[in-house]
C-alpha atoms as a PDB file:
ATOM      1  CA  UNK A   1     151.506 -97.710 381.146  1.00  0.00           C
ATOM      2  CA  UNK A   2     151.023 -98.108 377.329  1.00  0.00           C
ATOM      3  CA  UNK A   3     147.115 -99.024 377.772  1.00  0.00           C
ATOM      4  CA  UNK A   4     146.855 -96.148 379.808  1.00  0.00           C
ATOM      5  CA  UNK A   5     148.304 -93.722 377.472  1.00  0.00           C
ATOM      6  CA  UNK A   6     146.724 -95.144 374.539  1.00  0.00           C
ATOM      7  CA  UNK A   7     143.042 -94.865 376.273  1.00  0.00           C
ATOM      8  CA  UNK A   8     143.994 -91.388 377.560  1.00  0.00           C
ATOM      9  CA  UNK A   9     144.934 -90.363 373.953  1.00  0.00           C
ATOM     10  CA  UNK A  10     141.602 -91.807 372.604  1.00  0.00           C
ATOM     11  CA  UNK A  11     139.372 -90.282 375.306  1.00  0.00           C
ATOM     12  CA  UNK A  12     141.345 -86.721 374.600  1.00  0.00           C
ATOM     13  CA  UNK A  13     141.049 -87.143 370.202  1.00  0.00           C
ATOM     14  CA  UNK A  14     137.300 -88.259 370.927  1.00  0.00           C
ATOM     15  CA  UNK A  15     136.562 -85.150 373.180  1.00  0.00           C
ATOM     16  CA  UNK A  16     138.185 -82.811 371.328  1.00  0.00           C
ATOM     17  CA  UNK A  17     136.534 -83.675 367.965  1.00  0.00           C
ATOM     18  CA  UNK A  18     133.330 -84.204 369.835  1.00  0.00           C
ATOM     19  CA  UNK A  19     133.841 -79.808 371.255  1.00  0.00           C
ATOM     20  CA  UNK A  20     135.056 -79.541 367.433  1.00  0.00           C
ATOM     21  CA  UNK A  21     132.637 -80.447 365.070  1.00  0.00           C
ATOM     22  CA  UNK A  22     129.641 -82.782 366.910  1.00  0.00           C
ATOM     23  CA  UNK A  23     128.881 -80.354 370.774  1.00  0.00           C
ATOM     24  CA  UNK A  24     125.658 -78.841 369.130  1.00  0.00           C
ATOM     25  CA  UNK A  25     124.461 -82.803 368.684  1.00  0.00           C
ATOM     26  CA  UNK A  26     126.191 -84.070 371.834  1.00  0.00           C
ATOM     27  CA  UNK A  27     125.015 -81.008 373.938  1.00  0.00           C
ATOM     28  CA  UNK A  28     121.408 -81.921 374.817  1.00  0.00           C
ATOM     29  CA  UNK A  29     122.216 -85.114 375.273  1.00  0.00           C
ATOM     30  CA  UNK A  30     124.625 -84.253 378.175  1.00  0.00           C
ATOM     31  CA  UNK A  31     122.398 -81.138 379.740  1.00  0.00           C
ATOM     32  CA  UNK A  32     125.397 -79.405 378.310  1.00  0.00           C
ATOM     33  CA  UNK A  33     123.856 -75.723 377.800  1.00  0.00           C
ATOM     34  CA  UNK A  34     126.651 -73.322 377.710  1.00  0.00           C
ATOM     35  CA  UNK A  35     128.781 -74.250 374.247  1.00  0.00           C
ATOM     36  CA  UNK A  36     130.680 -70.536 374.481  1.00  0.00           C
ATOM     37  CA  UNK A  37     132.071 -68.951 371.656  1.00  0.00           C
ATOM     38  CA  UNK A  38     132.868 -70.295 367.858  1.00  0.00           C
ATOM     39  CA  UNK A  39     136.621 -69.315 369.061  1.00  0.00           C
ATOM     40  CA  UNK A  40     137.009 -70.658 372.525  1.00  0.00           C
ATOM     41  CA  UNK A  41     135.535 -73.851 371.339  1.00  0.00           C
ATOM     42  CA  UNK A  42     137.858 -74.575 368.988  1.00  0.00           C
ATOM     43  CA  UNK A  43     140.558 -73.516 370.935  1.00  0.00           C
ATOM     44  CA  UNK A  44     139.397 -75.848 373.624  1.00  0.00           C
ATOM     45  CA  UNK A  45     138.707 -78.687 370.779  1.00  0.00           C
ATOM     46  CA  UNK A  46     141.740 -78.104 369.419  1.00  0.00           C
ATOM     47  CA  UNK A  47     144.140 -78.479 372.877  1.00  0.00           C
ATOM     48  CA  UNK A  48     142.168 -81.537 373.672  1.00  0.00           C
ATOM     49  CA  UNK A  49     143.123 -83.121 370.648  1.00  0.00           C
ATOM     50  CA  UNK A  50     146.612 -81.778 370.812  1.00  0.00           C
ATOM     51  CA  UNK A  51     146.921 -83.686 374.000  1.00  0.00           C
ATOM     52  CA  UNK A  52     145.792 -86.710 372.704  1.00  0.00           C
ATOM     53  CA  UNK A  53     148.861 -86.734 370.419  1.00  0.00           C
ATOM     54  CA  UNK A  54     151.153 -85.762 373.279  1.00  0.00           C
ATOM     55  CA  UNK A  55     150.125 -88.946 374.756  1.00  0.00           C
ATOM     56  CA  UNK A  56     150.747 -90.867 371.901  1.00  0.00           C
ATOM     57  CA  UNK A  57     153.711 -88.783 371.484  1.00  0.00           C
ATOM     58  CA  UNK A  58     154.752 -89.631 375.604  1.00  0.00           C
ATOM     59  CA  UNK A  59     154.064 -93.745 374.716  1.00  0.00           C
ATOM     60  CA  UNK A  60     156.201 -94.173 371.925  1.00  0.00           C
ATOM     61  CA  UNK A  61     158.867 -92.308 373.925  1.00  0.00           C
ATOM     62  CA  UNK A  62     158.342 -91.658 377.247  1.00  0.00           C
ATOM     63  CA  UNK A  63     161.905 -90.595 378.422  1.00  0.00           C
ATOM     64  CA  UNK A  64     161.983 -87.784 375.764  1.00  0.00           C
ATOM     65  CA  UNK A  65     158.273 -87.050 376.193  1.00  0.00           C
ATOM     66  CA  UNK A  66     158.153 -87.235 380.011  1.00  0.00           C
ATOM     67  CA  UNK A  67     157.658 -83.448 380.061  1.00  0.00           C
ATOM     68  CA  UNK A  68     154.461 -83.586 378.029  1.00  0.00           C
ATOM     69  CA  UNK A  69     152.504 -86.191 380.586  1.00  0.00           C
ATOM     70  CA  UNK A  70     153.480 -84.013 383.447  1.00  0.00           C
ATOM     71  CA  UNK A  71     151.960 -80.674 381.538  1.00  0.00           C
ATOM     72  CA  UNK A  72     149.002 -83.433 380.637  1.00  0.00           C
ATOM     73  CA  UNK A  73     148.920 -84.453 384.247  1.00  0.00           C
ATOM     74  CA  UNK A  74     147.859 -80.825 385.730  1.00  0.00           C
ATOM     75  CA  UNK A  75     145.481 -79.968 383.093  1.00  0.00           C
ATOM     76  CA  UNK A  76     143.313 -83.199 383.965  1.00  0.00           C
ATOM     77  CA  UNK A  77     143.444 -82.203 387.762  1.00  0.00           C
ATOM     78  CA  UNK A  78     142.184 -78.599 386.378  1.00  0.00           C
ATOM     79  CA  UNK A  79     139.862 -80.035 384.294  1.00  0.00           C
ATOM     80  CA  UNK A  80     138.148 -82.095 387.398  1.00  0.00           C
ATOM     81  CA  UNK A  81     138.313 -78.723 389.818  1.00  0.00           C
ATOM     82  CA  UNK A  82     136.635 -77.062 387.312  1.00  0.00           C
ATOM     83  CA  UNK A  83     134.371 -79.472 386.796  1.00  0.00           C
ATOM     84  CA  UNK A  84     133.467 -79.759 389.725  1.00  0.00           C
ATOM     85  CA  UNK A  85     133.194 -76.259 390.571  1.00  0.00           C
ATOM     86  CA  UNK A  86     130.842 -76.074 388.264  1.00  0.00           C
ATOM     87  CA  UNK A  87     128.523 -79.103 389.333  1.00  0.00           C
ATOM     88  CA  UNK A  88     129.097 -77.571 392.785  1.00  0.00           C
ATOM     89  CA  UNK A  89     127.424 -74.031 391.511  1.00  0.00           C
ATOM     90  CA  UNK A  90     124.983 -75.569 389.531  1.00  0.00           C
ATOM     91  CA  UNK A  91     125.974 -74.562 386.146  1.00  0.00           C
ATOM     92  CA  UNK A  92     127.059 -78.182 384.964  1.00  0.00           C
ATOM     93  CA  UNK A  93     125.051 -81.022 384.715  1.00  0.00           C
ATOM     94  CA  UNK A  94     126.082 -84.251 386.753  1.00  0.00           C
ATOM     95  CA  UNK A  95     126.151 -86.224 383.171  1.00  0.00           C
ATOM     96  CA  UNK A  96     129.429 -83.168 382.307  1.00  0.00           C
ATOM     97  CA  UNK A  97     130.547 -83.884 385.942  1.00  0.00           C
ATOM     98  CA  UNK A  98     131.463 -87.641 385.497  1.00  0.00           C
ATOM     99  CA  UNK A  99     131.910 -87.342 381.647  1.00  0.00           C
ATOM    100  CA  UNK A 100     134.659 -85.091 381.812  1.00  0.00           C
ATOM    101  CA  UNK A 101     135.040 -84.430 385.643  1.00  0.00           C
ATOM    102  CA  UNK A 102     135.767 -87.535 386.533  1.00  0.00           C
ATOM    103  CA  UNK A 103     136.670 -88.766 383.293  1.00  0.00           C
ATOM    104  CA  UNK A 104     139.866 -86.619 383.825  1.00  0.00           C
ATOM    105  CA  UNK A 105     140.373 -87.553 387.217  1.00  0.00           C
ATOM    106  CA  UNK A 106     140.510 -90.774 386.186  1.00  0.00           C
ATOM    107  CA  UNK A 107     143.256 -90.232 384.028  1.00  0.00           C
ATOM    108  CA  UNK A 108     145.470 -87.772 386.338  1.00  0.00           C
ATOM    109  CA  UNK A 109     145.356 -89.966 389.293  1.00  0.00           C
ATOM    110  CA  UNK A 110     146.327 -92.803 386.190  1.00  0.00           C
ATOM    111  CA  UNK A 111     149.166 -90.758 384.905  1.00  0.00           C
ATOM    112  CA  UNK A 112     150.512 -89.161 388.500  1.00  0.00           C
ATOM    113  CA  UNK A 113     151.042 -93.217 389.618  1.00  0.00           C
ATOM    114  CA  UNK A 114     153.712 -93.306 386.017  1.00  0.00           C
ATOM    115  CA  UNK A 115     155.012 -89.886 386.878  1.00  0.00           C
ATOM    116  CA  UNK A 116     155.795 -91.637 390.484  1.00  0.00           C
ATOM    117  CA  UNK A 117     156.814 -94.887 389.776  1.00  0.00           C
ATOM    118  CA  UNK A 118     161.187 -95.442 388.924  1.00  0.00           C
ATOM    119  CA  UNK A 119     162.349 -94.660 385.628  1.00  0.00           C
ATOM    120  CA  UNK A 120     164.252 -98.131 385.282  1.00  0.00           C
ATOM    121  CA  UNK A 121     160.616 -99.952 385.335  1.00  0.00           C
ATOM    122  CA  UNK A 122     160.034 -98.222 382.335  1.00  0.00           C
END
């Protein structure tokens, strides 16, 4: 569980800063075309990296903090159906698709297995 959460937090921090401050350098790199608005990037930035201390937040205590990985849970299935929407519709690269698509998915099928397991493993 701790691995997880730590690796979730990273991959969150990463993205986030990556939407904050490096998309216009990332972007071609990733057929990533449409960067949006100044605002809604860094309110999408921002979240991402907000999340990444929730899950640092949810590993140091996960009892208190349990709320926070389900809230963190749904978001990364949204951000795979999205994802994958777009793919599907041809607005998003496949390089987006399995960067964040299925990066995500990785990490909400990860986190819905902690969410499911007993609370006296933990």
């Amino acid at each position: 569980m701790r691995t997880t959460l730590i690796l979730a937090a990273i991959f969150n921090i990463i993205g986030g800063l990556t939407i904050l401050f490096l998309l216009r350098f990332i972007a071609p790199l990733i057929h990533f075309n449409d960067s949006g608005s100044g605002l809604f990037r860094m309110f999408v930035g921002g979240t991402a990296v907000l999340f990444g201390a929730a899950y640092i937040a949810v590993w140091q205590d996960y009892r208190r903090n349990r709320p926070l990985l389900v809230y963190g849970t749904v978001l990364k299935y949204w951000a795979f159906a999205i994802s994958l929407f777009g793919f599907l519709t041809s607005s998003l690269s496949l390089q987006m698709l399995l960067l964040f698509g299925v990066g995500n998915l990785i990490f909400a099928v990860l986190f819905t297995r902690l969410l499911l397991r007993p609370q006296d493993r933990r």
